[in-house]
N, C-alpha and C. Protein backbone atom coordinates (compact mmCIF):
# COMPACT_ATOMS: atom_id res chain seq x y z
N UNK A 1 -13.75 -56.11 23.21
CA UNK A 1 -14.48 -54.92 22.77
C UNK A 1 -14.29 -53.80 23.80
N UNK A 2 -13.88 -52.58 23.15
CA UNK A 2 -13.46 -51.57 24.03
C UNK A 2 -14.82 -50.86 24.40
N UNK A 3 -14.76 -51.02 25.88
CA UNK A 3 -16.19 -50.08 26.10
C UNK A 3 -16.17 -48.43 25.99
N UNK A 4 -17.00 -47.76 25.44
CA UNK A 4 -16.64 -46.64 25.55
C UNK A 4 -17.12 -45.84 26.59
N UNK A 5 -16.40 -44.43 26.95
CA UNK A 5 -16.62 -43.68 27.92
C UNK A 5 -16.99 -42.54 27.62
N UNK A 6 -18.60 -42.07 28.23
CA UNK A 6 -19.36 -41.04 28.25
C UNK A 6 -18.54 -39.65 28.57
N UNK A 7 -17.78 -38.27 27.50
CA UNK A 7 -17.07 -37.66 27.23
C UNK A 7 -18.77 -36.35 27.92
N UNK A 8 -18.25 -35.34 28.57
CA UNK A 8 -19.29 -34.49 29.23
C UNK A 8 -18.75 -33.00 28.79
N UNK A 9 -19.48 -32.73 28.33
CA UNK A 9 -19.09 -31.14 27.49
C UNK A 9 -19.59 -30.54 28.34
N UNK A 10 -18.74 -29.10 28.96
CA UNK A 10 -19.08 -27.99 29.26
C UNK A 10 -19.13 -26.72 28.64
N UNK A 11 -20.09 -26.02 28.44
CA UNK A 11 -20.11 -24.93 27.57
C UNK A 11 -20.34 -23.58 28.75
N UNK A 12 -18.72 -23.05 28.67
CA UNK A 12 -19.08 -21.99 29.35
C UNK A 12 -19.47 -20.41 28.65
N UNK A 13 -20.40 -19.58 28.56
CA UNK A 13 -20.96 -18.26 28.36
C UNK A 13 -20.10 -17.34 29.02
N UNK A 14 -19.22 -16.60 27.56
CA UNK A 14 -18.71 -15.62 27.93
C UNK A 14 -19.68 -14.53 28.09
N UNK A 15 -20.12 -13.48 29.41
CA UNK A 15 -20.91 -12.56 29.25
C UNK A 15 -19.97 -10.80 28.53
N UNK A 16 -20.75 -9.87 28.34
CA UNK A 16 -19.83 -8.57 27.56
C UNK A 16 -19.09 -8.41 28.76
N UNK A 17 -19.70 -8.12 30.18
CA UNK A 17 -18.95 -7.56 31.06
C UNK A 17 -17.30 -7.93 31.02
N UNK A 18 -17.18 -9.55 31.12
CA UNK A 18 -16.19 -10.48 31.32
C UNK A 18 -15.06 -10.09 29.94
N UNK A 19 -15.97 -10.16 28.91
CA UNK A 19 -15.13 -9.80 27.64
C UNK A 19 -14.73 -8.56 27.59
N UNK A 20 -15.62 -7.32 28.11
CA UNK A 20 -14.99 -5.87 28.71
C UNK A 20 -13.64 -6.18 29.72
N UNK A 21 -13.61 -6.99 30.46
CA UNK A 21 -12.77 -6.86 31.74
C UNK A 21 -11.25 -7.23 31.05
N UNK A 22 -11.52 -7.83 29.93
CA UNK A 22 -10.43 -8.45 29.56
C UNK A 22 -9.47 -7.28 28.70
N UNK A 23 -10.10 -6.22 28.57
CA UNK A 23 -8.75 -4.91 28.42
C UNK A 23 -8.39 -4.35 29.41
N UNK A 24 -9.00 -4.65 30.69
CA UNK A 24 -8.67 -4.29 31.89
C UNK A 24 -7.28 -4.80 32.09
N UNK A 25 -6.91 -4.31 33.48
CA UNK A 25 -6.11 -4.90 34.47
C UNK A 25 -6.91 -5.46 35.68
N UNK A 26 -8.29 -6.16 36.12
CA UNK A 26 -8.61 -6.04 37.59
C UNK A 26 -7.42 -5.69 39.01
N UNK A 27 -6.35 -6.61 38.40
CA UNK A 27 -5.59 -6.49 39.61
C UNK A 27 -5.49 -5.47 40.25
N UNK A 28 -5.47 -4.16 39.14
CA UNK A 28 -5.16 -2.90 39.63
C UNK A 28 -6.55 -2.15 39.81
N UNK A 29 -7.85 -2.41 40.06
CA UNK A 29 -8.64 -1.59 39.96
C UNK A 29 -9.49 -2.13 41.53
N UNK A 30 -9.15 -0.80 42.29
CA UNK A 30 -10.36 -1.08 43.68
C UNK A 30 -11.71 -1.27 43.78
N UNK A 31 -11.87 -0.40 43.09
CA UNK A 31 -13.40 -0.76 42.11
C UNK A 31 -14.41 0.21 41.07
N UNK A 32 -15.21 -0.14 40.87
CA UNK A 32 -15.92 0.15 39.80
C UNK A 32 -16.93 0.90 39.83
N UNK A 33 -17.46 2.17 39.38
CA UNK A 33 -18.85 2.67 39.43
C UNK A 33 -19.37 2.89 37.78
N UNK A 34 -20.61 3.39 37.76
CA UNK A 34 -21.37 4.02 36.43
C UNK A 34 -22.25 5.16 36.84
N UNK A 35 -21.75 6.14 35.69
CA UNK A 35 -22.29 7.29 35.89
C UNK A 35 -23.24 7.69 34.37
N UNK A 36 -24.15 8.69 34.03
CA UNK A 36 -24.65 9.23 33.28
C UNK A 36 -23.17 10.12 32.15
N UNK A 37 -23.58 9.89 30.77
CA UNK A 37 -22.74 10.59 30.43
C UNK A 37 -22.82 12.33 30.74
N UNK A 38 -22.01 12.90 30.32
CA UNK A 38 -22.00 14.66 30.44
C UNK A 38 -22.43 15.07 29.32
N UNK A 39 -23.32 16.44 29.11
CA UNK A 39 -22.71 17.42 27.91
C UNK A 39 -21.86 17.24 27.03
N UNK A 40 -20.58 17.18 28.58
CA UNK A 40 -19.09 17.62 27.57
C UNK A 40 -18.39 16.20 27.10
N UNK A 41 -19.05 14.97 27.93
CA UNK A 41 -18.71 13.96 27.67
C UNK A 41 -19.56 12.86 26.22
N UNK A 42 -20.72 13.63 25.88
CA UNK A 42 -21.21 13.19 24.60
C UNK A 42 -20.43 14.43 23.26
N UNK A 43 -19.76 15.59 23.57
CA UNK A 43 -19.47 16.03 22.47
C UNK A 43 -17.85 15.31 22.77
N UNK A 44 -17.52 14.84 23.22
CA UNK A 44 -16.13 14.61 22.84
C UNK A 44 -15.64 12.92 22.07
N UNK A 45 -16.92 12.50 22.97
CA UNK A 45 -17.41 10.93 22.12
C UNK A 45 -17.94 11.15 20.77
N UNK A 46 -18.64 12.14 20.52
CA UNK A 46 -19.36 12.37 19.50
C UNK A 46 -17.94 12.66 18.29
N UNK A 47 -17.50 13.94 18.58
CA UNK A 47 -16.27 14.40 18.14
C UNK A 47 -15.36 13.08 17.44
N UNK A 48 -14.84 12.74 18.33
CA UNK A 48 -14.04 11.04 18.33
C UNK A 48 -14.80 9.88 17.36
N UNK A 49 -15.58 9.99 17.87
CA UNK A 49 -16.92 9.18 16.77
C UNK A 49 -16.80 9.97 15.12
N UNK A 50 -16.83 11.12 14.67
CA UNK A 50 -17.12 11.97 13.60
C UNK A 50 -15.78 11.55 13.21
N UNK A 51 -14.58 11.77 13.43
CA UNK A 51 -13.05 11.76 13.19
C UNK A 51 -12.81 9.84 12.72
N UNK A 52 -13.00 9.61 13.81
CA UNK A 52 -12.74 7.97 13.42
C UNK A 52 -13.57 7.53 11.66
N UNK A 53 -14.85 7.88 12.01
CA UNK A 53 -15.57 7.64 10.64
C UNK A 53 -15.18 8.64 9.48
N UNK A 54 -15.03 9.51 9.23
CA UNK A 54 -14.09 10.17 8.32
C UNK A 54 -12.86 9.73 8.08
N UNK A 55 -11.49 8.80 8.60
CA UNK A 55 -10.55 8.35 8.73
C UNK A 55 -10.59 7.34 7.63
N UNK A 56 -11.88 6.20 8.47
CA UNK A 56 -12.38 5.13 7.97
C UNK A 56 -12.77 5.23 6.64
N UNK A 57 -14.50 6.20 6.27
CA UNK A 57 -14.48 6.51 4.65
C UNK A 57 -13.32 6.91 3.76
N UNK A 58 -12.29 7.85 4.27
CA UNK A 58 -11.55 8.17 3.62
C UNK A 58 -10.33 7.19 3.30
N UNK A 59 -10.68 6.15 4.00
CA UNK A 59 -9.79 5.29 3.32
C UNK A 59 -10.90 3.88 2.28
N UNK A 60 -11.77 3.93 2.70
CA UNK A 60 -12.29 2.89 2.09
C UNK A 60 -13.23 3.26 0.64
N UNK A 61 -13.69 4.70 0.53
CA UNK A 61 -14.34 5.26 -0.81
C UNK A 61 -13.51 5.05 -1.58
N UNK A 62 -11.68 4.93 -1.97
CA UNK A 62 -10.49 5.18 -2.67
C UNK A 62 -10.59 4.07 -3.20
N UNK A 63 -11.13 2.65 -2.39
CA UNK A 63 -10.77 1.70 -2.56
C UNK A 63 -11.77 1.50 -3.60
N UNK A 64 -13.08 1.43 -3.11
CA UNK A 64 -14.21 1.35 -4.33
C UNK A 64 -13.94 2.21 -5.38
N UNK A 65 -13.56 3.25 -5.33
CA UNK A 65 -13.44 4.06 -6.73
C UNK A 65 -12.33 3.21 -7.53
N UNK A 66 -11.38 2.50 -7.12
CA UNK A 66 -10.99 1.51 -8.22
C UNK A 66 -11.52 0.84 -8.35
N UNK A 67 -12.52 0.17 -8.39
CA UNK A 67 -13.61 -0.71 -9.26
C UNK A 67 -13.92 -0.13 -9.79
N UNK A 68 -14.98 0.83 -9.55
CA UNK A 68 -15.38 1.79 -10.39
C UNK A 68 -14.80 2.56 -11.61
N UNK A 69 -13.88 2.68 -11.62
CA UNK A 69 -12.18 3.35 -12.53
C UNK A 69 -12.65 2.48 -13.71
N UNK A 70 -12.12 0.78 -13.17
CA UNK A 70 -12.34 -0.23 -13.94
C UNK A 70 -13.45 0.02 -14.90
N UNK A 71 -14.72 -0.42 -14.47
CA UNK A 71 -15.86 -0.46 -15.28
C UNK A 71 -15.89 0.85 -15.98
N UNK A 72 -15.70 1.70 -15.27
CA UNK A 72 -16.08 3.28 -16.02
C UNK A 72 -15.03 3.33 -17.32
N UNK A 73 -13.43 3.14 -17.38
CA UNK A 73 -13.25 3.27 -18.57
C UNK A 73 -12.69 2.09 -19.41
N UNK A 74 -13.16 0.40 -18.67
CA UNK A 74 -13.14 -0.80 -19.56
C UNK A 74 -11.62 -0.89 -19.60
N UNK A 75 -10.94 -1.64 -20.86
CA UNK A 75 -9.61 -1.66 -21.42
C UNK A 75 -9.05 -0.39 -21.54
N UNK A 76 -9.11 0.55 -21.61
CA UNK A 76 -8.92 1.65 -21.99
C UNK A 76 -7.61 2.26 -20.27
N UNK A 77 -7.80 1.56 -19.50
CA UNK A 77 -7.25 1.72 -18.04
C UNK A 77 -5.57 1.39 -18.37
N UNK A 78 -5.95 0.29 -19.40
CA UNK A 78 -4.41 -0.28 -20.00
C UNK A 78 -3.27 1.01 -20.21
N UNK A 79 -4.18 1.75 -20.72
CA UNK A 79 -3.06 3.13 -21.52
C UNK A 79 -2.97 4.62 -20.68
N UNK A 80 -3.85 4.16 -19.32
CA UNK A 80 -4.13 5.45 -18.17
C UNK A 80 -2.73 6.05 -17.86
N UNK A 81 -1.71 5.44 -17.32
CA UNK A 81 -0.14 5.80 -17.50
C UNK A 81 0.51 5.93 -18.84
N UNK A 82 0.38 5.65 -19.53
CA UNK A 82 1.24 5.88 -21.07
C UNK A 82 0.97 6.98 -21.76
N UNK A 83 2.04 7.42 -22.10
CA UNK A 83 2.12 8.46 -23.33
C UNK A 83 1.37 7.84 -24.99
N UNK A 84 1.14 9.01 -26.03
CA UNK A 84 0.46 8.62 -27.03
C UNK A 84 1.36 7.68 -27.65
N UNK A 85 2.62 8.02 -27.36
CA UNK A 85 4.07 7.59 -28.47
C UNK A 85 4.21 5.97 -27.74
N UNK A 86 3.66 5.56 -26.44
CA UNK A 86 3.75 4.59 -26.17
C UNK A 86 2.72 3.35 -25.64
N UNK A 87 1.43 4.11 -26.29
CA UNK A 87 0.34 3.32 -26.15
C UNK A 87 -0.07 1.91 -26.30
N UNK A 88 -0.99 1.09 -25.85
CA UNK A 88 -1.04 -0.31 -26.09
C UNK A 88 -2.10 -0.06 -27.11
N UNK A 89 -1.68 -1.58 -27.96
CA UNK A 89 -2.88 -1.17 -28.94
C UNK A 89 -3.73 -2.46 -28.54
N UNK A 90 -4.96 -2.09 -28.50
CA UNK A 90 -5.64 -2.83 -27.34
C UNK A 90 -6.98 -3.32 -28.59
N UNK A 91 -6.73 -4.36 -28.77
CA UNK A 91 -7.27 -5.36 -29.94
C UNK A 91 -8.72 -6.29 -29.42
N UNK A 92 -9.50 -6.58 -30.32
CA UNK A 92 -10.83 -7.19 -29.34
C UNK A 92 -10.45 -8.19 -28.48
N UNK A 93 -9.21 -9.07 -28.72
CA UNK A 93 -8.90 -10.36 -28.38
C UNK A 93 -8.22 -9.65 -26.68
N UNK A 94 -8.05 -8.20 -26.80
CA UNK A 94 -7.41 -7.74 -25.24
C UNK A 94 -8.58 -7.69 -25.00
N UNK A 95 -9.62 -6.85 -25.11
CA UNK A 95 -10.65 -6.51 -24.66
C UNK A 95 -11.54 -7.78 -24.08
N UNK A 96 -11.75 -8.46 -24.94
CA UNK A 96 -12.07 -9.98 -24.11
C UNK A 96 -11.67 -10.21 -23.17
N UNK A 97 -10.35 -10.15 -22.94
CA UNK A 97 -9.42 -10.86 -21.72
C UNK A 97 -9.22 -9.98 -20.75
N UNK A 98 -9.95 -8.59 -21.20
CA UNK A 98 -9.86 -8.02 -20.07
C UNK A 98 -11.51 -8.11 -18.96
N UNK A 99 -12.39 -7.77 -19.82
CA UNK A 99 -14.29 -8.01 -19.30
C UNK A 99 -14.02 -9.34 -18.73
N UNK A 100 -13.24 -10.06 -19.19
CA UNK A 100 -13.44 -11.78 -17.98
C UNK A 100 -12.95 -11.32 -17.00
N UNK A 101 -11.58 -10.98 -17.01
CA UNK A 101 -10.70 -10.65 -15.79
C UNK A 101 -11.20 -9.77 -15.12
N UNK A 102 -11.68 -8.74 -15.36
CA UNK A 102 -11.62 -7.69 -14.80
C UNK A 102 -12.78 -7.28 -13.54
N UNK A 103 -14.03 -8.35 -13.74
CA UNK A 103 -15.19 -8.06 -12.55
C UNK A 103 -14.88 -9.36 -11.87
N UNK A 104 -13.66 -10.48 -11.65
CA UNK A 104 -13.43 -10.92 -10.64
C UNK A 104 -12.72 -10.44 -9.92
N UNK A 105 -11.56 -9.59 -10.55
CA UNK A 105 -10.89 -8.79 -9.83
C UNK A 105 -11.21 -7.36 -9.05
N UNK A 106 -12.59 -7.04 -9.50
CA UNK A 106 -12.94 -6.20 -8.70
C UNK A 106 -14.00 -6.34 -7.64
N UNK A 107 -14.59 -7.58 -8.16
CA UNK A 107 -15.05 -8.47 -6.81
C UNK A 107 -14.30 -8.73 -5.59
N UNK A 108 -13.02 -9.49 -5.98
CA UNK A 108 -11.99 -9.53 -4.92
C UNK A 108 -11.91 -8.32 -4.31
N UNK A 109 -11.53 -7.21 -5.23
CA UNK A 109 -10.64 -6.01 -4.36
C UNK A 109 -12.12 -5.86 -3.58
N UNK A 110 -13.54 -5.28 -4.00
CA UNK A 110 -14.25 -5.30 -3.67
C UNK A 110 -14.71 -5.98 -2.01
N UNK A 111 -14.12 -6.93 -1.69
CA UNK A 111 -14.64 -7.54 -0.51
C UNK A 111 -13.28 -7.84 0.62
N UNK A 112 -12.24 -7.89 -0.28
CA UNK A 112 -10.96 -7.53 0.64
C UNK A 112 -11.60 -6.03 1.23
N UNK A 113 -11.53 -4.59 0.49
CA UNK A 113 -12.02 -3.43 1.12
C UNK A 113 -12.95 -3.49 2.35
N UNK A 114 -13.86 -4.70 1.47
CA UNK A 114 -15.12 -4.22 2.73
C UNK A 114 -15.08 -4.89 4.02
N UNK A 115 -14.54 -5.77 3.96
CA UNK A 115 -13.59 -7.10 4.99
C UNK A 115 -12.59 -5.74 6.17
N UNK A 116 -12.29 -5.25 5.37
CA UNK A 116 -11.01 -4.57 6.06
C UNK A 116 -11.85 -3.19 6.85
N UNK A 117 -12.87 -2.26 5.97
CA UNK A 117 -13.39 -1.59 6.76
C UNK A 117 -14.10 -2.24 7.99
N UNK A 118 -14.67 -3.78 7.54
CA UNK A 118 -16.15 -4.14 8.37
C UNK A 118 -15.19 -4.23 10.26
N UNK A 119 -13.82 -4.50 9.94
CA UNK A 119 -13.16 -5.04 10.95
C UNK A 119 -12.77 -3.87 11.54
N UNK A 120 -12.27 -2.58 10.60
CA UNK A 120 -12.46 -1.70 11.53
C UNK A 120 -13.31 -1.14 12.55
N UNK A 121 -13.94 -1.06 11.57
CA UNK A 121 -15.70 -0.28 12.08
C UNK A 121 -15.71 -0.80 13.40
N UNK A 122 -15.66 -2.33 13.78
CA UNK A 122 -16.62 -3.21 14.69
C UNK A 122 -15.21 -2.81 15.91
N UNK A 123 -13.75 -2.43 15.55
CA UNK A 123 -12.98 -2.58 16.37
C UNK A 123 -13.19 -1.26 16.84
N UNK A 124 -12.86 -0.32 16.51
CA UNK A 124 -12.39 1.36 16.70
C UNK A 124 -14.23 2.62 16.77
N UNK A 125 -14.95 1.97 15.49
CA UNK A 125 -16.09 2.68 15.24
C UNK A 125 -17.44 2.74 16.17
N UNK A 126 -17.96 1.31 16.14
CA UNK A 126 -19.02 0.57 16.90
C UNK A 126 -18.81 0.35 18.25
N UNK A 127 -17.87 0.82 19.05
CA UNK A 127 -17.51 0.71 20.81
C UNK A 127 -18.17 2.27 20.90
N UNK A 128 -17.51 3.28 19.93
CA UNK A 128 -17.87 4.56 20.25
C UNK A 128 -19.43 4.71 20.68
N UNK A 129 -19.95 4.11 18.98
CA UNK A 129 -21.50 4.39 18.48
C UNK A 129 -21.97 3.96 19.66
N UNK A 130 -22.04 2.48 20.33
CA UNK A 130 -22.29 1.95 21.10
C UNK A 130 -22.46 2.76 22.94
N UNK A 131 -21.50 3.25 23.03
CA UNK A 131 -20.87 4.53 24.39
C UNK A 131 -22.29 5.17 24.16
N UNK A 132 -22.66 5.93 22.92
CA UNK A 132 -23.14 7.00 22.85
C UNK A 132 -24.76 6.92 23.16
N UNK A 133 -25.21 5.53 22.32
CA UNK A 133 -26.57 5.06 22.29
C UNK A 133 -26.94 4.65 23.82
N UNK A 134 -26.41 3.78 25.02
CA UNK A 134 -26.00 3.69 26.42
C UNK A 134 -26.39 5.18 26.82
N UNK A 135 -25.30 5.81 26.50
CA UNK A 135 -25.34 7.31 27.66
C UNK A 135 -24.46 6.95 28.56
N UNK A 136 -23.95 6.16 29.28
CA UNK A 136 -22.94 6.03 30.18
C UNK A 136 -21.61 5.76 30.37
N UNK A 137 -21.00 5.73 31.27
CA UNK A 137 -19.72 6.05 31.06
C UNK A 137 -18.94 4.92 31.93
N UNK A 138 -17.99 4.53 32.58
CA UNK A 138 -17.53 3.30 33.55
C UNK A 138 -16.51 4.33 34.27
N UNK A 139 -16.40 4.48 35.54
CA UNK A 139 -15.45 5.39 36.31
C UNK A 139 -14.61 3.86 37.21
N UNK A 140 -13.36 4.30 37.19
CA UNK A 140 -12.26 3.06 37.61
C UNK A 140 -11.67 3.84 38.61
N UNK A 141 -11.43 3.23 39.68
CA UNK A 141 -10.70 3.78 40.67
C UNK A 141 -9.30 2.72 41.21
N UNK A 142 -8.62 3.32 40.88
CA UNK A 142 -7.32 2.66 41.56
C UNK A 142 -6.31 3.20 41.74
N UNK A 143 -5.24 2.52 42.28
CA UNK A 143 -3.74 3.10 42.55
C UNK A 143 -2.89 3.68 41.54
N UNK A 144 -2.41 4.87 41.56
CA UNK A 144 -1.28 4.92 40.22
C UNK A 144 -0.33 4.24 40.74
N UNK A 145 0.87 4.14 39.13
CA UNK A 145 2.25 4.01 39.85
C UNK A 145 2.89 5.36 38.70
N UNK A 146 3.58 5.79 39.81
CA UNK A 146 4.54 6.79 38.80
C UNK A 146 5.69 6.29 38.12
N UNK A 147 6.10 6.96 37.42
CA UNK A 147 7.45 6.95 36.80
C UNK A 147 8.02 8.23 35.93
N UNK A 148 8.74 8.67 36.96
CA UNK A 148 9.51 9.88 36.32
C UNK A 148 10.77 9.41 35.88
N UNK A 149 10.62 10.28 34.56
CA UNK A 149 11.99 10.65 33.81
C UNK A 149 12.21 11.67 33.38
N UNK A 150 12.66 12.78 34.92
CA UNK A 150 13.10 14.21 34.94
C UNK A 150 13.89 14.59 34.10
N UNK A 151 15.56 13.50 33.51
CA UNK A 151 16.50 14.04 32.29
C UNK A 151 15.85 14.39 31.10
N UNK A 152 14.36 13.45 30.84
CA UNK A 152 13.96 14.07 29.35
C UNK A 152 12.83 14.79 29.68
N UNK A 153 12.60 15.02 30.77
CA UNK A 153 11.22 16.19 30.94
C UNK A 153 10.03 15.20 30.65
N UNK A 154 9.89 14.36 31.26
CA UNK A 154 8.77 13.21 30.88
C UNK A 154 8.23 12.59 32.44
N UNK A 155 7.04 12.70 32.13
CA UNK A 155 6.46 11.94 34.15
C UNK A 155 5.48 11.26 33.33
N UNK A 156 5.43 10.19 33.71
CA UNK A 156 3.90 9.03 33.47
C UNK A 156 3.48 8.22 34.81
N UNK A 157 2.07 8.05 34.33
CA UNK A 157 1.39 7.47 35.27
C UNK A 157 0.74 6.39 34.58
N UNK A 158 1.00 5.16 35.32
CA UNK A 158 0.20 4.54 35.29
C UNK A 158 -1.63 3.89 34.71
N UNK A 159 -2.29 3.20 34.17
CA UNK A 159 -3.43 3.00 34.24
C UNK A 159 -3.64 1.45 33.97
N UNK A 160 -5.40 1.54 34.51
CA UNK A 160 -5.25 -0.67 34.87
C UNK A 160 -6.01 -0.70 33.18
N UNK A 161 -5.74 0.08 31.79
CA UNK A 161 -5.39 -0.19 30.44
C UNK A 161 -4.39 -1.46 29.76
N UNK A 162 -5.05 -2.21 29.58
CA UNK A 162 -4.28 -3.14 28.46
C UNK A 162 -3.37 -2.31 27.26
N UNK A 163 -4.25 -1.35 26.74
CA UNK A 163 -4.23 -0.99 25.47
C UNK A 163 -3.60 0.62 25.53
N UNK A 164 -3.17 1.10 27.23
CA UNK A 164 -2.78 2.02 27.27
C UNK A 164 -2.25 2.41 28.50
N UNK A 165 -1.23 1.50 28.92
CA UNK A 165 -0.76 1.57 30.32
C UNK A 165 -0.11 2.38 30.98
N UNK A 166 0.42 3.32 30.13
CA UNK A 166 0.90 4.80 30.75
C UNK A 166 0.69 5.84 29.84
N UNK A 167 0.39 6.93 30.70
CA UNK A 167 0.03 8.34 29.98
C UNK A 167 0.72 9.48 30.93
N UNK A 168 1.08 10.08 29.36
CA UNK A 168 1.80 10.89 29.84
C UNK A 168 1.02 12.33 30.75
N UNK A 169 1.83 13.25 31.97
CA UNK A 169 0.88 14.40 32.71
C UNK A 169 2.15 15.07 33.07
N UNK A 170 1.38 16.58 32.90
CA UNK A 170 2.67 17.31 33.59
C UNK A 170 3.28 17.00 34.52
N UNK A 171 4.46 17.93 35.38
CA UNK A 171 5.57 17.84 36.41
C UNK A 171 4.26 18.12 37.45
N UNK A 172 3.96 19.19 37.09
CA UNK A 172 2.78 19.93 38.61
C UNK A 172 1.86 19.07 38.45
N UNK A 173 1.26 18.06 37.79
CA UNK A 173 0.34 17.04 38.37
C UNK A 173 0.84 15.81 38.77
N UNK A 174 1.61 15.32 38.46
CA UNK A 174 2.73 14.37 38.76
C UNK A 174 3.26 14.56 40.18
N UNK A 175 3.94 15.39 40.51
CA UNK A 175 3.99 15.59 42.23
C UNK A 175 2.83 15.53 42.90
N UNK A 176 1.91 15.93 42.53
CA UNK A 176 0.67 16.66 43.22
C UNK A 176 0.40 14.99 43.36
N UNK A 177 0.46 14.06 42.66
CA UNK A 177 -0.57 13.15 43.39
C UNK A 177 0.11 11.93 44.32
N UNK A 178 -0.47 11.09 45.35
CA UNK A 178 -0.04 10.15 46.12
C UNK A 178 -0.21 9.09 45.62
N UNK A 179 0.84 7.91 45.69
CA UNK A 179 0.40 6.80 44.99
C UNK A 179 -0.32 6.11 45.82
N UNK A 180 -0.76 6.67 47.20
CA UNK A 180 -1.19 5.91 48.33
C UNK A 180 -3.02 6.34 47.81
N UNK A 181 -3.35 7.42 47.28
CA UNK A 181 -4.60 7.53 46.67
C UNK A 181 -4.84 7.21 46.08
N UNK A 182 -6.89 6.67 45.71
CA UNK A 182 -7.26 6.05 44.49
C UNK A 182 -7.43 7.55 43.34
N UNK A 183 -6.89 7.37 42.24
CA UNK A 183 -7.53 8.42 41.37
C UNK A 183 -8.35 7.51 40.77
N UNK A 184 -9.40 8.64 40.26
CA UNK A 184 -10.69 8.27 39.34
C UNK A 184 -10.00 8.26 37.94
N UNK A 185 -10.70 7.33 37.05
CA UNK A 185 -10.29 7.11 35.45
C UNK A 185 -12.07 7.12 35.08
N UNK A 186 -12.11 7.86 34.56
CA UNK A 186 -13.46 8.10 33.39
C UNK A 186 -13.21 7.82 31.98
N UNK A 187 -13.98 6.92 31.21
CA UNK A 187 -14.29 6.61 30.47
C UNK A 187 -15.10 6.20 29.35
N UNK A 188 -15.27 5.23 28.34
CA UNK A 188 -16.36 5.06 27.41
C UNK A 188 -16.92 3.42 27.96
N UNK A 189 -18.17 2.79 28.54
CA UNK A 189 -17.62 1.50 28.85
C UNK A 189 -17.10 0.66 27.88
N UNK A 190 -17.64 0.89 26.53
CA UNK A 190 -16.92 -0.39 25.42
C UNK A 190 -16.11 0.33 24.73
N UNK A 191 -15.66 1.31 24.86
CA UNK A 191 -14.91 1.87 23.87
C UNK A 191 -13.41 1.75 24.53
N UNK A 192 -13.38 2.16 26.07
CA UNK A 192 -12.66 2.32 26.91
C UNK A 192 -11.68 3.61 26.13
N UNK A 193 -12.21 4.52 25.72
CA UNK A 193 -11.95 5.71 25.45
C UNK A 193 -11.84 6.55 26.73
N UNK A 194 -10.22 7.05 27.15
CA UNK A 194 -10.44 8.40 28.03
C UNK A 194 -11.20 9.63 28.30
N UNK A 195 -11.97 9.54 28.70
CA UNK A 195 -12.75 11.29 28.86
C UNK A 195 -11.83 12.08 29.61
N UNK A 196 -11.71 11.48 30.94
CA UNK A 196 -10.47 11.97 31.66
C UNK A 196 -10.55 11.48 32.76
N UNK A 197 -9.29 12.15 33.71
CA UNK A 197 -8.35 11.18 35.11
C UNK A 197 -8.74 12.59 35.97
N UNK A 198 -9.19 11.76 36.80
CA UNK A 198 -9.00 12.80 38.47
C UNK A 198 -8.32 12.53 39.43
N UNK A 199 -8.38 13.56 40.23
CA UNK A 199 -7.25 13.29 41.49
C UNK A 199 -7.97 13.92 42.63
N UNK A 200 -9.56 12.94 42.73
CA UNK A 200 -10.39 13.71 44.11
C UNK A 200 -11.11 14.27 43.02
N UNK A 201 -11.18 15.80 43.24
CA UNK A 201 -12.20 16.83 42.29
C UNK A 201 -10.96 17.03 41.20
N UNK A 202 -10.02 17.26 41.35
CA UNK A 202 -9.22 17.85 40.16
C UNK A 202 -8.83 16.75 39.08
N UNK A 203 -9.04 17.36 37.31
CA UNK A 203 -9.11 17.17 36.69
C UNK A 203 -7.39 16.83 36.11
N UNK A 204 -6.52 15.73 36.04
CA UNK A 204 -5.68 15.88 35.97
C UNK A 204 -5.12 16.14 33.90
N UNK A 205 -4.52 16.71 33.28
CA UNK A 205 -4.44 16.91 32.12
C UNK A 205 -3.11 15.86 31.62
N UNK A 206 -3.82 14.95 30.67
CA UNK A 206 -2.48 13.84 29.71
C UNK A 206 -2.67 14.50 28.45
N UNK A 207 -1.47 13.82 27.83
CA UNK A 207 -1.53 13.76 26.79
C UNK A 207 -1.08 12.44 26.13
């Protein structure tokens, strides 16, 4: 008889911070502060916030209005593309087969849509909302690395971004800075949305 052996589960707790860090780079970041948001730093979250959700409805109202299409004009959807000369003639025995078919299929489309917004929302939408309700912001300080490419008129810098590891800055801010200095990176903390990059007091301009 095989004796058995007492198997010991560990359950480790991911906290947000840890799950924040993980669009990071730490390697590259000296360290970390939190500041109050700005004025100019709630209208531009705000802004970003308004745009994203307009993006979002405007793609997901299109989607419900075909259900809606459906029910609103029944079988009758059959002949929405056709000319008179080439109409279906749409008999009770269609019409049947269409009222069965037709509210599972708009159930489906129905929850594919809302599936697809809900995932946006929570990815792109709800970091913003989230930034805004907080008030604060996460300031990163670390090393750039440059990389110029003077033949196409292009200089980038560096950032400790997963999701955005170089950005582009002019020639005159691009010289101007040392890679031996920390620049400041301002941001959203869950959104990890740019507000903007400094260099000391100066405001450096990407695009």
């Amino acid at each position: 008889m095989q004796r058995e052996i007492p198997v010991k589960i560990i359950v480790v707790k991911t906290t947000n911070k840890k799950m924040a860090s993980q669009k990071l780079m730490p390697e590259r970041i000296s360290y970390t502060e939190e500041e109050l948001l700005s004025p100019d730093d709630n209208l531009v979250l705000k802004d970003k916030r308004d745009r994203r959700f307009f993006f979002l409805m405007s793609g997901y109202l299109p989607l419900l209005g075909v259900c809606a299409f459906l029910f609103l004009y029944g079988p009758d959807v059959l002949n929405f593309r056709h000319t008179r000369f080439q109409r279906m003639n749409i008999t009770e025995d269609v019409r049947g087969r269409f009222w069965t078919i037709a509210p599972y299929f708009a159930i489906f489309f129905f929850l594919m849509a809302t599936m697809l917004f809900a995932k946006f929302y929570f990815e792109s939408l709800h970091p913003l909302i989230k930034d805004l309700k907080k008030g604060k912001k996460t300031l990163i300080f670390y090393k750039p690395k440059k990389t110029e490419m003077a033949f196409f008129n292009r200089f980038y810098l560096s950032t400790p971004l997963y999701n955005n590891q170089q950005i582009e800055v002019s020639r005159e801010d691009f010289y101007s800075i040392d890679e031996t200095v920390l620049l400041c990176l301002e941001m959203g903390s869950d959104s990890n949305f740019i507000l903007r990059l400094r260099n000391g007091e100066k405001k450096i301009n990407f695009y």
